[in-house]
PDB file of N, CA and C in Angstrom:
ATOM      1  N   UNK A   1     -49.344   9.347  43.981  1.00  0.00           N
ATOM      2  CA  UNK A   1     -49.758   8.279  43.084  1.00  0.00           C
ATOM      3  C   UNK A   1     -49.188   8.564  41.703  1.00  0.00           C
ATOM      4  N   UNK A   2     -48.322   7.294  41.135  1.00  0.00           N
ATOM      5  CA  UNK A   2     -47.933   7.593  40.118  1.00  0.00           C
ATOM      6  C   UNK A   2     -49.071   7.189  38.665  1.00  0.00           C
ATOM      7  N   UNK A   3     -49.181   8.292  37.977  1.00  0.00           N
ATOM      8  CA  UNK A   3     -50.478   8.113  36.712  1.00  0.00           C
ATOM      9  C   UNK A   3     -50.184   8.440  35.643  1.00  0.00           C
ATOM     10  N   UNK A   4     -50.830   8.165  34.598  1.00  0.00           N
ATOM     11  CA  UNK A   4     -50.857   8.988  33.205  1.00  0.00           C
ATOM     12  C   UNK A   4     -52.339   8.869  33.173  1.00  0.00           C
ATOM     13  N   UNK A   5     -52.678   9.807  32.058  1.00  0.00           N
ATOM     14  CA  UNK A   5     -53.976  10.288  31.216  1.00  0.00           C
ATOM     15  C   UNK A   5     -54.225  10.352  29.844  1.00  0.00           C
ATOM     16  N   UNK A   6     -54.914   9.378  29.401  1.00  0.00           N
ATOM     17  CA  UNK A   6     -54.676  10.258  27.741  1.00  0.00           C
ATOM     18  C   UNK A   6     -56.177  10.492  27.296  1.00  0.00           C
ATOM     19  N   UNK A   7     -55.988  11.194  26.377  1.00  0.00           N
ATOM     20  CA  UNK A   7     -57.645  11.570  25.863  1.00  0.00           C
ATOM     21  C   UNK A   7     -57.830  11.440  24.417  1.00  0.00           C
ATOM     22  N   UNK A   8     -58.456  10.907  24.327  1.00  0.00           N
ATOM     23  CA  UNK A   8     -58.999  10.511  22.380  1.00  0.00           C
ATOM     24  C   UNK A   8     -60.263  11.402  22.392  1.00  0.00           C
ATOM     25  N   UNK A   9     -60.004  11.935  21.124  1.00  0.00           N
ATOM     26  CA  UNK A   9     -61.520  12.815  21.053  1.00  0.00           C
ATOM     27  C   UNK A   9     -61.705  12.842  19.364  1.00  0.00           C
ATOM     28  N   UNK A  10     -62.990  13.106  18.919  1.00  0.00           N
ATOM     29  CA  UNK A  10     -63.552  13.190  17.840  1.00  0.00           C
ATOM     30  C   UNK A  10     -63.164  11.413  17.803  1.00  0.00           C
ATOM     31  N   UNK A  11     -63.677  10.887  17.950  1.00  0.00           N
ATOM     32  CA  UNK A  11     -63.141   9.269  17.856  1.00  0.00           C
ATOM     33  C   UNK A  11     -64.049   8.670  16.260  1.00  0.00           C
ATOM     34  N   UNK A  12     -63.622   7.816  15.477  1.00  0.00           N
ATOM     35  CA  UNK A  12     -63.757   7.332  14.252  1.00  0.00           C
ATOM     36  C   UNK A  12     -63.601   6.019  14.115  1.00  0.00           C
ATOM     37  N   UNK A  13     -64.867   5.073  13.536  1.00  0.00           N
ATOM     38  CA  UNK A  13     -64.556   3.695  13.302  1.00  0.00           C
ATOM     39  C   UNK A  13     -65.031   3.653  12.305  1.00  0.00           C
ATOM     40  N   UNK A  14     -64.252   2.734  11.567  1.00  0.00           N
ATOM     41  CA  UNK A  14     -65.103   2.302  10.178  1.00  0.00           C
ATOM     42  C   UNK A  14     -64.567   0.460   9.723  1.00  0.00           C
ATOM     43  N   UNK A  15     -65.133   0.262   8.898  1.00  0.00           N
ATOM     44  CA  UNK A  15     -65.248  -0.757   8.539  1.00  0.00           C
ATOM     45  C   UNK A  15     -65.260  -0.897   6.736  1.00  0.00           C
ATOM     46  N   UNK A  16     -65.251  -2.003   5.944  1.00  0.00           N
ATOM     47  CA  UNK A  16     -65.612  -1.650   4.042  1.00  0.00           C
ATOM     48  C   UNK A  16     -67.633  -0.970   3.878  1.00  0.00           C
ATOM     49  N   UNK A  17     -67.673  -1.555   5.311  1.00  0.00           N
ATOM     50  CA  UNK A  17     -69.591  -0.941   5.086  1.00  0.00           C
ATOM     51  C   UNK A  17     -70.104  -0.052   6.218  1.00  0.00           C
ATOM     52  N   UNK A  18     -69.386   0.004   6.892  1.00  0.00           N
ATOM     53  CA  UNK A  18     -69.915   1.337   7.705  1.00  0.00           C
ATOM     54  C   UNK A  18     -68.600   2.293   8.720  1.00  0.00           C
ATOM     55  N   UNK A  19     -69.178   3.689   8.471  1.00  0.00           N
ATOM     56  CA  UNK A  19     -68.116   5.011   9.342  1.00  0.00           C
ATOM     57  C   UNK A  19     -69.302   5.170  10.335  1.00  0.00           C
ATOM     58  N   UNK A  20     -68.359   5.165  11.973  1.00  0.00           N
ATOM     59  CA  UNK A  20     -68.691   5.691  12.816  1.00  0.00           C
ATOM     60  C   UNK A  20     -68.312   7.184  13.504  1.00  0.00           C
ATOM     61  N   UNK A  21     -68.610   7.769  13.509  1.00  0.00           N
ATOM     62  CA  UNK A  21     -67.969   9.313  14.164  1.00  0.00           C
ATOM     63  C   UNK A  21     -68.532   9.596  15.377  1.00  0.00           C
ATOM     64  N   UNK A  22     -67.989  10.018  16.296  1.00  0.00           N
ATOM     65  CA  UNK A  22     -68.236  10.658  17.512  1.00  0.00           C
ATOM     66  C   UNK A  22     -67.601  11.779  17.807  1.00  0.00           C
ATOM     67  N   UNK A  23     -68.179  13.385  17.402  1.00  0.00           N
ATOM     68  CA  UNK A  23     -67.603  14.456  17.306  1.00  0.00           C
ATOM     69  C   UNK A  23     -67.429  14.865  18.836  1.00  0.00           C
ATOM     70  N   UNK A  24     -68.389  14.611  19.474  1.00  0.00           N
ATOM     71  CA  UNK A  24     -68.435  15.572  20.508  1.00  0.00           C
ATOM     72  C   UNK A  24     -68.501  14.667  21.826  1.00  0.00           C
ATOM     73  N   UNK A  25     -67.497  13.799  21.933  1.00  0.00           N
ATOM     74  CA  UNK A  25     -67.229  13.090  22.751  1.00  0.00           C
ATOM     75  C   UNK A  25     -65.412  12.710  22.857  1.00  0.00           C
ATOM     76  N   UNK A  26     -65.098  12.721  24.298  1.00  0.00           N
ATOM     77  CA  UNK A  26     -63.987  13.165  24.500  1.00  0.00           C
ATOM     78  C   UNK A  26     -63.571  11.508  25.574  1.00  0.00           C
ATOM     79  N   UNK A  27     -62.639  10.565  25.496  1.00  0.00           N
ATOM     80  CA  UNK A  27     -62.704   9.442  26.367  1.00  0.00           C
ATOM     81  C   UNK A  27     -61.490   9.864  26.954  1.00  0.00           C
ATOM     82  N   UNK A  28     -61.402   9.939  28.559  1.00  0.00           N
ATOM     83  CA  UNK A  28     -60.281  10.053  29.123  1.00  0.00           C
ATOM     84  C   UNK A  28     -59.767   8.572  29.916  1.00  0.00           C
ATOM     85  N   UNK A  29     -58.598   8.367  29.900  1.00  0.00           N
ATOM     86  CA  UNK A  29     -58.109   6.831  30.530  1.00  0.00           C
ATOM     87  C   UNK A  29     -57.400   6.996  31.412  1.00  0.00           C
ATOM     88  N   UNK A  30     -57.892   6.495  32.859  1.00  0.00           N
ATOM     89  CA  UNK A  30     -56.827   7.151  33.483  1.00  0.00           C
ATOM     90  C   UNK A  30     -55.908   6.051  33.671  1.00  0.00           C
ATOM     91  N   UNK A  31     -54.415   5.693  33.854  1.00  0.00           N
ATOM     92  CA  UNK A  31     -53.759   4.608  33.842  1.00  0.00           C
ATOM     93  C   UNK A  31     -53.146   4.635  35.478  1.00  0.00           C
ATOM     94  N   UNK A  32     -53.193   3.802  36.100  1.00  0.00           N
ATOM     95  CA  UNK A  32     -52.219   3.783  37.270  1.00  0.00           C
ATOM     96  C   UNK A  32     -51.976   2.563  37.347  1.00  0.00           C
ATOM     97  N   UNK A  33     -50.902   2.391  38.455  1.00  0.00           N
ATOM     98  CA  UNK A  33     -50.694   0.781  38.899  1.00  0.00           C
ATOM     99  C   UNK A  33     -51.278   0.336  40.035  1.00  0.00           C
ATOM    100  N   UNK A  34     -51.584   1.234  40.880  1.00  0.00           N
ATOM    101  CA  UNK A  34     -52.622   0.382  41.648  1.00  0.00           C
ATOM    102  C   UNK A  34     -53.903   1.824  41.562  1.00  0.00           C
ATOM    103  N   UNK A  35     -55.231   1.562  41.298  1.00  0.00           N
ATOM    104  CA  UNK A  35     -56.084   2.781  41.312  1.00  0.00           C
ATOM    105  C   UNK A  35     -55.966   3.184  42.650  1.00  0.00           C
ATOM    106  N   UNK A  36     -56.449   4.491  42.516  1.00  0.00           N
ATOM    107  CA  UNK A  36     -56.781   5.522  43.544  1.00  0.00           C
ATOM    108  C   UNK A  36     -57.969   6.190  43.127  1.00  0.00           C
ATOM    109  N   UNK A  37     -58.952   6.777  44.415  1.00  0.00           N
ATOM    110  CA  UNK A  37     -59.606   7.586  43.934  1.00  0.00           C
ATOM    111  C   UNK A  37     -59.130   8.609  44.188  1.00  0.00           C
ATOM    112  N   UNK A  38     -58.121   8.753  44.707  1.00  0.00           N
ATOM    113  CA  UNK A  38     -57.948   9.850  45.326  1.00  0.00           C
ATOM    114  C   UNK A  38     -56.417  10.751  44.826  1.00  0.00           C
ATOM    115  N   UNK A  39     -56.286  10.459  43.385  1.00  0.00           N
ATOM    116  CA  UNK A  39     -54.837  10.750  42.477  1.00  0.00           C
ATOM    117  C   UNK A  39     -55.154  12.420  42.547  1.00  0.00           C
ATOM    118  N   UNK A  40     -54.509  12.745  41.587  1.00  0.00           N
ATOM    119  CA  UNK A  40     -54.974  14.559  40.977  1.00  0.00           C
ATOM    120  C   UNK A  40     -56.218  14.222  39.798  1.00  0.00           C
ATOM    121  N   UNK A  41     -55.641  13.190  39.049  1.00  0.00           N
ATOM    122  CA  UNK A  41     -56.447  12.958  37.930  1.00  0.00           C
ATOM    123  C   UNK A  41     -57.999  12.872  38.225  1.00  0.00           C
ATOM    124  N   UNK A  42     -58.185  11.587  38.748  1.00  0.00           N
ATOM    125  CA  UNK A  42     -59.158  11.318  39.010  1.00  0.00           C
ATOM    126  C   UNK A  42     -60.272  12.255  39.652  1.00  0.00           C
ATOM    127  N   UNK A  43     -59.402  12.966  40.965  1.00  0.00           N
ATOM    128  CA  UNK A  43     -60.553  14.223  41.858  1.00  0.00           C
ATOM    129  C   UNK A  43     -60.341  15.249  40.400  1.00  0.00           C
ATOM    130  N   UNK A  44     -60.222  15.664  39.513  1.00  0.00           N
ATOM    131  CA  UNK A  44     -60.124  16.490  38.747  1.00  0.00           C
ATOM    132  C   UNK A  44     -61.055  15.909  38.004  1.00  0.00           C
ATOM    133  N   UNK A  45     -61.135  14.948  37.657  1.00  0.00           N
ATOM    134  CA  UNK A  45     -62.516  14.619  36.442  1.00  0.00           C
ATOM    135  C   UNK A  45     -63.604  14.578  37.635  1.00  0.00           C
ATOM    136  N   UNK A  46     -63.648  14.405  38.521  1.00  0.00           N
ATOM    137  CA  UNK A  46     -64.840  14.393  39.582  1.00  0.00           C
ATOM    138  C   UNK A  46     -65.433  15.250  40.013  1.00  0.00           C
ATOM    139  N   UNK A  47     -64.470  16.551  39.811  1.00  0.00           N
ATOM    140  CA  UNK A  47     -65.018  17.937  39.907  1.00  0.00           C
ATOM    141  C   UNK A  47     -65.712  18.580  38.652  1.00  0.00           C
ATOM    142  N   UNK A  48     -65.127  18.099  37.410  1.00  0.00           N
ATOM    143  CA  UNK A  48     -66.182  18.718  36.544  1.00  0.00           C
ATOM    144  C   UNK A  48     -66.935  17.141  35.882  1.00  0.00           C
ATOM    145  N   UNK A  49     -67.332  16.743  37.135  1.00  0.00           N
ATOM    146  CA  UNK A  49     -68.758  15.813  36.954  1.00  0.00           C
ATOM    147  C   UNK A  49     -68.555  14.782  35.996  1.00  0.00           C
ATOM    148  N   UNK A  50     -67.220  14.517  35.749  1.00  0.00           N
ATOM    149  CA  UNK A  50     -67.028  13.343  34.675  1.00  0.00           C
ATOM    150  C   UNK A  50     -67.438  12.034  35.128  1.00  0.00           C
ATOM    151  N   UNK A  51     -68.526  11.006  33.932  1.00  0.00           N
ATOM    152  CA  UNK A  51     -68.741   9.796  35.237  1.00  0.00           C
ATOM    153  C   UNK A  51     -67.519   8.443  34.646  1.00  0.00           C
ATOM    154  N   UNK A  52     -67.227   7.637  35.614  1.00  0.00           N
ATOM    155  CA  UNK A  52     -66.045   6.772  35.516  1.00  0.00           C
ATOM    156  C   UNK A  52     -67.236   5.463  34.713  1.00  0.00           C
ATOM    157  N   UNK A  53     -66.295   5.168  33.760  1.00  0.00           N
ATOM    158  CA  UNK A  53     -67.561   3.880  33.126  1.00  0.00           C
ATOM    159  C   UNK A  53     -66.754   2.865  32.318  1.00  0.00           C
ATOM    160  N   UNK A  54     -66.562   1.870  32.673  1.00  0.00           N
ATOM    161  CA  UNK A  54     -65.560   0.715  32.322  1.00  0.00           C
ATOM    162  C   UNK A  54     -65.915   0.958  30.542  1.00  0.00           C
ATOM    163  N   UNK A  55     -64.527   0.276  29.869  1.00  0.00           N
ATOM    164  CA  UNK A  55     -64.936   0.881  28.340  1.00  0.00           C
ATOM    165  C   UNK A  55     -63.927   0.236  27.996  1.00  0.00           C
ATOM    166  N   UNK A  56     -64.004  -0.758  26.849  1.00  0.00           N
ATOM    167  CA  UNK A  56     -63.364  -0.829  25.791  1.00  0.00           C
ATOM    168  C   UNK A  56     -63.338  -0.321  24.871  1.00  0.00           C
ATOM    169  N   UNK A  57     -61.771   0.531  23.561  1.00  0.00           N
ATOM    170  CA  UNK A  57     -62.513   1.393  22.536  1.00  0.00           C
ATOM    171  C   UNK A  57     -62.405   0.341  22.050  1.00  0.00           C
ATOM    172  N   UNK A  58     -61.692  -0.679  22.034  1.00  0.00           N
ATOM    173  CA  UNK A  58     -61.692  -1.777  20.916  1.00  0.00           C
ATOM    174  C   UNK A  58     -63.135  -2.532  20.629  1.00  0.00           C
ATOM    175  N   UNK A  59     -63.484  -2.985  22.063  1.00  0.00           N
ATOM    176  CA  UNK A  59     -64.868  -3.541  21.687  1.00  0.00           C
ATOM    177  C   UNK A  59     -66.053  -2.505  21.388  1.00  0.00           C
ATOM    178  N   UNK A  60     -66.027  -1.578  22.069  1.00  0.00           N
ATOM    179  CA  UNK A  60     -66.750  -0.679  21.299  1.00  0.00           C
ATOM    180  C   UNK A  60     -66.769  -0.582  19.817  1.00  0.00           C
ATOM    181  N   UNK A  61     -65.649  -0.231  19.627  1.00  0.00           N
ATOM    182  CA  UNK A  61     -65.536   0.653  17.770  1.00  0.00           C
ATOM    183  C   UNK A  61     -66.097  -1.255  17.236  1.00  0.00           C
ATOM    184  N   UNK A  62     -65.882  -2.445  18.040  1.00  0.00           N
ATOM    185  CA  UNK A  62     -66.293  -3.686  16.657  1.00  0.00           C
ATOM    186  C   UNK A  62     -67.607  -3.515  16.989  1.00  0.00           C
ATOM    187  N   UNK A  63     -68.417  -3.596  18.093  1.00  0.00           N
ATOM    188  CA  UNK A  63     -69.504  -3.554  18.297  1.00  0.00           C
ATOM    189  C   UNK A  63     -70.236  -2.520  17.631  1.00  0.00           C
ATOM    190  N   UNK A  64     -69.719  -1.413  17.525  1.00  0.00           N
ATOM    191  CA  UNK A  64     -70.289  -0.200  16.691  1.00  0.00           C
ATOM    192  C   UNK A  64     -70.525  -0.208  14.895  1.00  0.00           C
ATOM    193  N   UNK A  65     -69.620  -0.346  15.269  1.00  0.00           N
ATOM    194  CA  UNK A  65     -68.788  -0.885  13.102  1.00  0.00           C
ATOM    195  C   UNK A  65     -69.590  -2.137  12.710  1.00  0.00           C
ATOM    196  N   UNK A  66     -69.597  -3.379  13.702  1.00  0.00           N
ATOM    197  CA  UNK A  66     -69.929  -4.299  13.084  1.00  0.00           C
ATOM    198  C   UNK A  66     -71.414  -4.848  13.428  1.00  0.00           C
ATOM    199  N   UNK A  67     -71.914  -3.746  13.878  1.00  0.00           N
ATOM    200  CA  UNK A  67     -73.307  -3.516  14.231  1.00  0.00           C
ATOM    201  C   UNK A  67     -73.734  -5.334  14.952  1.00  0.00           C
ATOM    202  N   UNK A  68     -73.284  -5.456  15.907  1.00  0.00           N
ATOM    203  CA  UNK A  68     -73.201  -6.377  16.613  1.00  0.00           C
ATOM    204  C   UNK A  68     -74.261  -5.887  17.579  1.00  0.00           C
ATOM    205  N   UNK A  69     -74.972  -7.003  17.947  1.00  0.00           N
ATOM    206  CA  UNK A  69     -76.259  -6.955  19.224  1.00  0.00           C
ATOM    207  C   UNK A  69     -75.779  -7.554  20.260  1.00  0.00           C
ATOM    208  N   UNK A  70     -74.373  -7.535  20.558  1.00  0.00           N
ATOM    209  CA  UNK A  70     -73.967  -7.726  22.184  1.00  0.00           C
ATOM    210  C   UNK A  70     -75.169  -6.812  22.917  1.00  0.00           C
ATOM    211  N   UNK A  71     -75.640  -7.283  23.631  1.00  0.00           N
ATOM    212  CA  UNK A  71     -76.531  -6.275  25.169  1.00  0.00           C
ATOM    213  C   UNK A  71     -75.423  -6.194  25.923  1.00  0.00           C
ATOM    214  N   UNK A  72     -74.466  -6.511  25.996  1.00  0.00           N
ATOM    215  CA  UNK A  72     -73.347  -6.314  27.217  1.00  0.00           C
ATOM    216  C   UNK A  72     -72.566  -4.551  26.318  1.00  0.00           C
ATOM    217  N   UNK A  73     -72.683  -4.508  24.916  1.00  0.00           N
ATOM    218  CA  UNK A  73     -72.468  -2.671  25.407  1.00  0.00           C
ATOM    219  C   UNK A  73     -73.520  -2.066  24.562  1.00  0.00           C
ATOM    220  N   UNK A  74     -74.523  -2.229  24.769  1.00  0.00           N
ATOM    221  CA  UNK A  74     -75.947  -1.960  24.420  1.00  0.00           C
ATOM    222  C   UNK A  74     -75.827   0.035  24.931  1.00  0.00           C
ATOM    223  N   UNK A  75     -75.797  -0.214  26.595  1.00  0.00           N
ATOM    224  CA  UNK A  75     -76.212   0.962  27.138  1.00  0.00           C
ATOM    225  C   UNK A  75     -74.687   1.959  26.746  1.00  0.00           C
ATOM    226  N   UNK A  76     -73.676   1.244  26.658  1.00  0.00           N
ATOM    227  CA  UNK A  76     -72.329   2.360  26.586  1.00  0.00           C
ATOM    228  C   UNK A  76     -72.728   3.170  25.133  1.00  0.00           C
ATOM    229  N   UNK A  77     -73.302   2.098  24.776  1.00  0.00           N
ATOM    230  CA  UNK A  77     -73.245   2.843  22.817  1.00  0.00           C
ATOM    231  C   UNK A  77     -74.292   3.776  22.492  1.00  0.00           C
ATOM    232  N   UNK A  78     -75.257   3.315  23.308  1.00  0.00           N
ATOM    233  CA  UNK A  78     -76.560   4.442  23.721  1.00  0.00           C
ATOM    234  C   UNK A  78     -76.157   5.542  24.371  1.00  0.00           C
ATOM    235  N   UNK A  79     -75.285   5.306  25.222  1.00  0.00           N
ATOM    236  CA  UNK A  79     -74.810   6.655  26.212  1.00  0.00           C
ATOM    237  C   UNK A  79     -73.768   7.568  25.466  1.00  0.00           C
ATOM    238  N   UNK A  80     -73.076   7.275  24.553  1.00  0.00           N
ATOM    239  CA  UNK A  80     -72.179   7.652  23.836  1.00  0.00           C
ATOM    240  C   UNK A  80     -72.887   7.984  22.212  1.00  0.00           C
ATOM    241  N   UNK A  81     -73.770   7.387  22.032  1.00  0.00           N
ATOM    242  CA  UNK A  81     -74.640   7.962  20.746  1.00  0.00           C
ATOM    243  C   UNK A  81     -75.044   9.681  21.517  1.00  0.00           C
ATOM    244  N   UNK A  82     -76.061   9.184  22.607  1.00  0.00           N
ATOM    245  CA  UNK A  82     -76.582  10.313  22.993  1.00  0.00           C
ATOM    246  C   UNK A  82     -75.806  11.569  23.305  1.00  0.00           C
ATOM    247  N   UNK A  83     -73.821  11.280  24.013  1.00  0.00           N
ATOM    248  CA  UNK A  83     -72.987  12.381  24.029  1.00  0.00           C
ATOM    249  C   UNK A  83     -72.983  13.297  22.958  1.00  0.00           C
ATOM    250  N   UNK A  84     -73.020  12.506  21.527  1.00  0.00           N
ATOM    251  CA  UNK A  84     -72.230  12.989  20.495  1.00  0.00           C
ATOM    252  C   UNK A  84     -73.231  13.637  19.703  1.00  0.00           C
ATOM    253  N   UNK A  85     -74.685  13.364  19.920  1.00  0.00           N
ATOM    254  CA  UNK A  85     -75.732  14.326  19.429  1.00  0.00           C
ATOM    255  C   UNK A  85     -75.470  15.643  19.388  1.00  0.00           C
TER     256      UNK A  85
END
């Protein structure tokens, strides 16, 4: 399976009225053209218990920054507050 990976970490949003930081959170992407579960990548984040969770950083970082009450990423931003504690 042909793939790439990239990883953003310490991730940062801001806005003229609010900075977001996430120190201790690490987002890995895995890219293919058709998925697999079964790449190197993927069984490699599966072994050290990584969970797979659909994600925009874009809508994230506006939803975060622009303190938006979407409920559609309510729980990602909760789950990702709670990583970075």
């Amino acid at each position: 399976v042909e793939e790439r990976m990239t990883l953003d970490y310490d991730l940062e949003f801001w806005n003229d009225e609010r900075r977001v930081r996430l120190p201790h959170v690490m987002v890995a992407e895995v890219k293919q053209a058709r998925y697999s579960n079964h790449s190197p990548s993927v069984s490699a984040l599966r072994e050290l218990h990584v969970r797979e969770a659909p994600m925009s950083k874009y809508c994230f970082a506006t939803a975060t920054v622009a303190d938006v009450s979407a409920h559609t990423f309510k729980p990602m931003i909760r789950s990702l507050e709670r990583l970075s504690a």
